[in-house]
C-alpha atoms as a PDB file:
ATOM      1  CA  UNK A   1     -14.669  -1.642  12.923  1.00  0.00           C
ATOM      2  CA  UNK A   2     -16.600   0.552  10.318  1.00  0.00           C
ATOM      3  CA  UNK A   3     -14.693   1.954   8.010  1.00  0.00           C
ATOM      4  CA  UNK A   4     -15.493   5.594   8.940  1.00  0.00           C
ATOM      5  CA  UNK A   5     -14.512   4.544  12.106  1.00  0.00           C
ATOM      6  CA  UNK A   6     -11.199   3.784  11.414  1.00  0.00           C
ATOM      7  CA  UNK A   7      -9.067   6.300  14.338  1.00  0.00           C
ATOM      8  CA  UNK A   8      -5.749   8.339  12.370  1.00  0.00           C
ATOM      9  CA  UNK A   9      -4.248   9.780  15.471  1.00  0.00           C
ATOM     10  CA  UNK A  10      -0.453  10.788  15.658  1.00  0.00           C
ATOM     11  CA  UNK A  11      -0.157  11.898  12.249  1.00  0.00           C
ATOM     12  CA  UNK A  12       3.184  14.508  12.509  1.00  0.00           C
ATOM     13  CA  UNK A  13       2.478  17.850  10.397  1.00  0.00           C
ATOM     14  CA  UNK A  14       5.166  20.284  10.837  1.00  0.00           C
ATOM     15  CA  UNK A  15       6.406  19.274  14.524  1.00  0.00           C
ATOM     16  CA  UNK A  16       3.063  19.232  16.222  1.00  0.00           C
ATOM     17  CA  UNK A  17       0.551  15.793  16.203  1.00  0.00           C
ATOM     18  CA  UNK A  18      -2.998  16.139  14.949  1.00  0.00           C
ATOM     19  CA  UNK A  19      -5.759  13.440  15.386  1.00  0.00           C
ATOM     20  CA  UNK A  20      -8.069  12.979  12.344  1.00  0.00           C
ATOM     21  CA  UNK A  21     -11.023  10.260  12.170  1.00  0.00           C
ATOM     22  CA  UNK A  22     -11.976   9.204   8.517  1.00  0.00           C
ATOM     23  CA  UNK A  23     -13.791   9.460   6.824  1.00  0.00           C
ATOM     24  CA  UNK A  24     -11.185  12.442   5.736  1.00  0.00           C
ATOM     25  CA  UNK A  25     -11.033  13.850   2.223  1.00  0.00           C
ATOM     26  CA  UNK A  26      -7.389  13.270   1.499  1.00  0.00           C
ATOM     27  CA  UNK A  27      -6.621  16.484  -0.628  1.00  0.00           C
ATOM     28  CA  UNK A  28      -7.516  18.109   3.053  1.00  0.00           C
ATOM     29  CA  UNK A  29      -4.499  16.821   4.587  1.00  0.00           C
ATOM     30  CA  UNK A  30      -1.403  18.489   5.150  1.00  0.00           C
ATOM     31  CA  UNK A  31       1.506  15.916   3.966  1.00  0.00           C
ATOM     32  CA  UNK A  32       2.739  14.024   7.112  1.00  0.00           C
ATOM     33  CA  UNK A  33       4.895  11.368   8.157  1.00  0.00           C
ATOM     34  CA  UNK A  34       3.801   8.880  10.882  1.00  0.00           C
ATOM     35  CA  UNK A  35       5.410   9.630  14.428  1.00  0.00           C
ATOM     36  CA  UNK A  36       7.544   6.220  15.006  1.00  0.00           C
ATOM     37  CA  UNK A  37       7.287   3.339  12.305  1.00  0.00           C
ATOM     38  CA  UNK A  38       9.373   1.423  14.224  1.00  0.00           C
ATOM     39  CA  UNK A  39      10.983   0.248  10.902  1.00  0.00           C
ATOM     40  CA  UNK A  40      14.774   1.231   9.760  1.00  0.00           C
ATOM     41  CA  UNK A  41      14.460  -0.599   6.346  1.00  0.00           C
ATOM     42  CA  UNK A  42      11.691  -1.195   3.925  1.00  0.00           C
ATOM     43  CA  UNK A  43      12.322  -5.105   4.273  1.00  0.00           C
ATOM     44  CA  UNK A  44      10.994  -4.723   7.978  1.00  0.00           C
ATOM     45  CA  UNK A  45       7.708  -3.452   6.744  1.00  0.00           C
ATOM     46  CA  UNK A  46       7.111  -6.451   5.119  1.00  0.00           C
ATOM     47  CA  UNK A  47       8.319  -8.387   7.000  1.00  0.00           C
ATOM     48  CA  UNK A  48       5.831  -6.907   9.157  1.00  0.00           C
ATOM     49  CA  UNK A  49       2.919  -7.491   7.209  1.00  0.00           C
ATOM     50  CA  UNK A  50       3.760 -10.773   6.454  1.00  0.00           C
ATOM     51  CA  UNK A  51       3.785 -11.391   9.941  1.00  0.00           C
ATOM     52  CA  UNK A  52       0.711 -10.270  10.190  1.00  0.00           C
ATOM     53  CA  UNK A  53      -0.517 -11.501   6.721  1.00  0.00           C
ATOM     54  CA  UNK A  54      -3.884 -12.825   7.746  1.00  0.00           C
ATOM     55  CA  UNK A  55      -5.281  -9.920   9.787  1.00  0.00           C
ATOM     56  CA  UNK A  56      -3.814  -7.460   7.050  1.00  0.00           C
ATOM     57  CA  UNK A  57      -5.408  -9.368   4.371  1.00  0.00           C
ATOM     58  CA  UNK A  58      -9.036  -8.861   6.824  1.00  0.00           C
ATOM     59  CA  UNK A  59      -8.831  -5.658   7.894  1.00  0.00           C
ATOM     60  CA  UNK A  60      -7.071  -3.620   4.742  1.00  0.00           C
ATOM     61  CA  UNK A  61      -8.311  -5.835   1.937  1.00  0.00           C
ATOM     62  CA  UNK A  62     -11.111  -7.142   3.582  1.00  0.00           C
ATOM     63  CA  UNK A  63     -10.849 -10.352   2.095  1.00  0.00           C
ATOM     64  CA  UNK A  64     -10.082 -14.001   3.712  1.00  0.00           C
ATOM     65  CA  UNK A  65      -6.757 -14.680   3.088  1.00  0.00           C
ATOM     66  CA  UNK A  66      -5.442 -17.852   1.373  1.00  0.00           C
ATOM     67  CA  UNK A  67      -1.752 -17.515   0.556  1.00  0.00           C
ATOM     68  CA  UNK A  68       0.703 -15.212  -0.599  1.00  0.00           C
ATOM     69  CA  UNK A  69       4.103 -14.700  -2.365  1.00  0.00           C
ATOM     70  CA  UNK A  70       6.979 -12.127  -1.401  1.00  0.00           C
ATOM     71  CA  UNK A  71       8.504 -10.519  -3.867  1.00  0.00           C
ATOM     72  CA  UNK A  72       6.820 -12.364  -6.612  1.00  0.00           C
ATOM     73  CA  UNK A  73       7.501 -11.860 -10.695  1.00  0.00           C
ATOM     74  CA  UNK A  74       3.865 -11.648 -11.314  1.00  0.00           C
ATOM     75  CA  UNK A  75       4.999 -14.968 -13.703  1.00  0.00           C
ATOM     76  CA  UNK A  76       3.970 -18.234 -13.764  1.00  0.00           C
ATOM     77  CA  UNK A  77       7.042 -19.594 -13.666  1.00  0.00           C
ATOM     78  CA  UNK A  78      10.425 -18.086 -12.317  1.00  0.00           C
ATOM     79  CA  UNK A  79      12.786 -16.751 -14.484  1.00  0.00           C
ATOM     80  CA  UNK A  80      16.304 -16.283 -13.568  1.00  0.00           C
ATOM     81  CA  UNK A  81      18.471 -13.195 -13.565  1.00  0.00           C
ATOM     82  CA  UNK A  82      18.280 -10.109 -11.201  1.00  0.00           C
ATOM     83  CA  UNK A  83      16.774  -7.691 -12.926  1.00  0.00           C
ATOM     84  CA  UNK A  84      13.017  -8.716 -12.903  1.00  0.00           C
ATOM     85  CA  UNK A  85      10.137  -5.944 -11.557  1.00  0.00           C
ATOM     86  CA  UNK A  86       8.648  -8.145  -8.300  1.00  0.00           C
ATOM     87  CA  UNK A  87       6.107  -6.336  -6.194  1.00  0.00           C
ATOM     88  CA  UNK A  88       6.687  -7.478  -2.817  1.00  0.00           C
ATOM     89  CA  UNK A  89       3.251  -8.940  -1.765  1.00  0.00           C
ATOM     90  CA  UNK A  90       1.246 -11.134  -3.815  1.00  0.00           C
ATOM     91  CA  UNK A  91      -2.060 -11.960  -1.739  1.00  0.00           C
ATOM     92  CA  UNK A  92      -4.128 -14.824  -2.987  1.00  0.00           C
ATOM     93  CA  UNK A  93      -7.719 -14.716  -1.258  1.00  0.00           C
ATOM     94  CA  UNK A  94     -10.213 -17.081  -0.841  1.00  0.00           C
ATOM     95  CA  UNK A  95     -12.366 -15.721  -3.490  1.00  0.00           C
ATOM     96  CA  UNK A  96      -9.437 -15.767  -6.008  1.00  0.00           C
ATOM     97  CA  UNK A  97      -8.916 -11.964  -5.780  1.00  0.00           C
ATOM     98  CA  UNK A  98      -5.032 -11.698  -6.701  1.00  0.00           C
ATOM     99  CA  UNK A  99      -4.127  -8.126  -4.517  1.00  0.00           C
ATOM    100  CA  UNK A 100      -0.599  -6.436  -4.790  1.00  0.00           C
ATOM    101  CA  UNK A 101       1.437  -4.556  -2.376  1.00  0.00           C
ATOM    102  CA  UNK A 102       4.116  -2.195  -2.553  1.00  0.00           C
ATOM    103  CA  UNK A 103       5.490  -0.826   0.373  1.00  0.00           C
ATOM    104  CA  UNK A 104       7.563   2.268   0.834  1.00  0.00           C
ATOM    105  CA  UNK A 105       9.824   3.459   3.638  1.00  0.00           C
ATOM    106  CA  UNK A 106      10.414   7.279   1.778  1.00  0.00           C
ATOM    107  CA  UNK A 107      12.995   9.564   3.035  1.00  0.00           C
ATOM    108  CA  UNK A 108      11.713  12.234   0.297  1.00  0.00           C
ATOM    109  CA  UNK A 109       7.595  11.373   0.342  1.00  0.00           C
ATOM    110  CA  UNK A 110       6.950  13.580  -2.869  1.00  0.00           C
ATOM    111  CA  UNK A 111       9.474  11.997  -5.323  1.00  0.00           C
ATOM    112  CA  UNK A 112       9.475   8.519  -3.747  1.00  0.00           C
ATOM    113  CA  UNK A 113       5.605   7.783  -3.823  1.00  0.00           C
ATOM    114  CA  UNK A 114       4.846   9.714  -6.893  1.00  0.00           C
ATOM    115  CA  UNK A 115       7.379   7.101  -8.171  1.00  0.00           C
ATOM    116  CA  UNK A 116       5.327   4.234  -6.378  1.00  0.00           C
ATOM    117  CA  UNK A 117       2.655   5.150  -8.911  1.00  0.00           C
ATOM    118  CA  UNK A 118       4.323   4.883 -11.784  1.00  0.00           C
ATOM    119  CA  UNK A 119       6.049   1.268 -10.194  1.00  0.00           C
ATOM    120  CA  UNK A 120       2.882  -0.038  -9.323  1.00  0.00           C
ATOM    121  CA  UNK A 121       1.123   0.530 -12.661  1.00  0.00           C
ATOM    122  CA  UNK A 122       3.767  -1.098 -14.545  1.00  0.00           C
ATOM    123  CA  UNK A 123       3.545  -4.239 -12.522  1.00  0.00           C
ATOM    124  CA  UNK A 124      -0.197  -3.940 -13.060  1.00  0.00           C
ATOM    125  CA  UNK A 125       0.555  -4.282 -17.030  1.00  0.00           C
ATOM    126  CA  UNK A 126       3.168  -7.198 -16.769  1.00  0.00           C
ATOM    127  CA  UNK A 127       1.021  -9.245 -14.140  1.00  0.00           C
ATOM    128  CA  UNK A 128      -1.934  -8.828 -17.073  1.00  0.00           C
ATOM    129  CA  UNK A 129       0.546  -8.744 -19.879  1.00  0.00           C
ATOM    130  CA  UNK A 130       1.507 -12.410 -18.454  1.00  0.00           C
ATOM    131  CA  UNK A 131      -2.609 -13.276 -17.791  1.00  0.00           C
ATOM    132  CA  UNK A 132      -2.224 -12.711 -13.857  1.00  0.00           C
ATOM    133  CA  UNK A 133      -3.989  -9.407 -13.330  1.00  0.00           C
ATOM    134  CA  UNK A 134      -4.142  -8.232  -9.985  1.00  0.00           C
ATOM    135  CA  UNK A 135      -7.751  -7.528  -8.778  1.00  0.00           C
ATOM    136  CA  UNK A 136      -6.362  -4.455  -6.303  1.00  0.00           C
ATOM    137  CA  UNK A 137      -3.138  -2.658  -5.913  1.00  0.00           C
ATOM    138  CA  UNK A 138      -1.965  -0.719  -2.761  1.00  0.00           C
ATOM    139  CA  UNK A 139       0.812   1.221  -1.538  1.00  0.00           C
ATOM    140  CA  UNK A 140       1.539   0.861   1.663  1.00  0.00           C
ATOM    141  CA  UNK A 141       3.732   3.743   3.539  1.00  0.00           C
ATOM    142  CA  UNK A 142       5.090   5.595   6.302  1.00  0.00           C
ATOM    143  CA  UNK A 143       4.444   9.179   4.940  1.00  0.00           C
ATOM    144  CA  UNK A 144       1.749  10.689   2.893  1.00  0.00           C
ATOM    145  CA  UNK A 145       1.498  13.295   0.569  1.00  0.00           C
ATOM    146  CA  UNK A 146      -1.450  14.959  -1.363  1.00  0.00           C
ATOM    147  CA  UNK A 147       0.604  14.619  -4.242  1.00  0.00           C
ATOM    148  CA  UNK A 148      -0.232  10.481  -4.790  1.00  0.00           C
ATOM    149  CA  UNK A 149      -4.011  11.010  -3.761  1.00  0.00           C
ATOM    150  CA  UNK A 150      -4.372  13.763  -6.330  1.00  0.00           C
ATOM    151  CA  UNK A 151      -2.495  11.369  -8.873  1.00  0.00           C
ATOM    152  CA  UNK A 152      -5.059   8.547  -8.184  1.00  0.00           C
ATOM    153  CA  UNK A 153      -7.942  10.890  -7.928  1.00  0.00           C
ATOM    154  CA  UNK A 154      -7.095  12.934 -11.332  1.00  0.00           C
ATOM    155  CA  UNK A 155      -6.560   9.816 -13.466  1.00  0.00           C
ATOM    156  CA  UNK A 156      -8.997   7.453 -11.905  1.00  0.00           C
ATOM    157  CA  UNK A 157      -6.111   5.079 -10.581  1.00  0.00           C
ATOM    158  CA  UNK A 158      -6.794   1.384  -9.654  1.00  0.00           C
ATOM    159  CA  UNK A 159      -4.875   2.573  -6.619  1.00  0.00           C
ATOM    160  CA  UNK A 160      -5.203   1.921  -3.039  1.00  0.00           C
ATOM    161  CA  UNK A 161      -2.764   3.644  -0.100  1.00  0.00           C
ATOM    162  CA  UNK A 162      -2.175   2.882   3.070  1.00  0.00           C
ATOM    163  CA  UNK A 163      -0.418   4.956   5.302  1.00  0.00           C
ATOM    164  CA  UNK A 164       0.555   2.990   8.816  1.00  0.00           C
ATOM    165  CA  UNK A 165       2.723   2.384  11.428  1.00  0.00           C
ATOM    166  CA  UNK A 166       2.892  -0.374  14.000  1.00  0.00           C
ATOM    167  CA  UNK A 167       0.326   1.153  15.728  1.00  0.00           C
ATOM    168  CA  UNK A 168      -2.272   2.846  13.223  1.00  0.00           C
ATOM    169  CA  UNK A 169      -3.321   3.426   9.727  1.00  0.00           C
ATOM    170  CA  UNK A 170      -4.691   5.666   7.333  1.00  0.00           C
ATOM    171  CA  UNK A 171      -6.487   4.234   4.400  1.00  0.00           C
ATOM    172  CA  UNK A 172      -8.304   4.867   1.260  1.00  0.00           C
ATOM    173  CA  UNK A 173      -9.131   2.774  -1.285  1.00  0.00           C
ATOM    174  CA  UNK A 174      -9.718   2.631  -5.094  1.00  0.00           C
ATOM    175  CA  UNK A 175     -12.900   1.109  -6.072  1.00  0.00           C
ATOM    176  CA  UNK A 176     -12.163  -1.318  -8.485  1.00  0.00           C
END
């Protein structure tokens, strides 16, 4: 399916459900959370996706997917001890494109994914600070809000976002 194509139905903004078809300018949309995620913890969503790893890796990244690591330390090798950043998708593809995912269930959209951001920039810096850059970056969440798009858009972000749920998605991505 075409990009443009790409169907956003169900999308919740204050109590009553548009339909939108991309492609959408983002700043245009009211924030919204998707209807039923079907997920209770943010551990199911990737479990989820790495269920699905192969046709995610087609359809969002469009890429052929090799392999991938969950929760990986964006090191070579692992280090012990609890407190190490670890995005929770690594995707490997078969043209060596090294993608990273971060996936948010937010209760509070604003604060939590304007956090997201911030997270996902500093694992971009420690995956190149250790000579593993990642070639793309996404967020993947339940709930939008102009705030991140404006935040990627402003500064020119090497940020993708995916809002989905088990049923749809909305997506836009940086072009880097």
């Amino acid at each position: 399916m075409a990009e443009q194509d790409i169907p956003i139905t169900h999308a919740k903004t204050n109590g009553r459900t548009k339909s939108f078809k991309l492609p959408v300018d983002p700043n245009s949309l009211p924030t919204f959370k998707t209807i039923s995620t079907g997920w209770n913890k943010e551990a199911q969503l990737v479990d989820y996706i790495e269920r699905n790893i192969t046709l995610f890796t087609k359809d969002v990244l469009r890429e052929e997917y090799q392999y991938h690591v969950r929760e990986w330390s964006m090191r070579e090798q692992r280090m012990f001890g609890g407190n190490q950043p670890r995005i929770d998708l690594m995707i490997m593809t078969k043209s060596g494109k090294r993608m990273g995912v971060e996936c948010k269930l937010p209760k509070q959209s604003f604060s939590e994914l304007s956090r997201a951001v911030s997270q996902v920039l500093a694992y971009s810096v420690i995956a190149e600070d250790n000579g593993l850059p990642f070639h793309k970056l996404l967020i993947v969440t339940t709930q939008y809000d102009t705030i991140v798009h404006k935040i990627i858009q402003k500064y020119e972000l090497p940020i993708g976002v995916v809002v989905m749920d088990k049923k749809e998605r909305m997506e836009w991505n940086c072009e880097n």
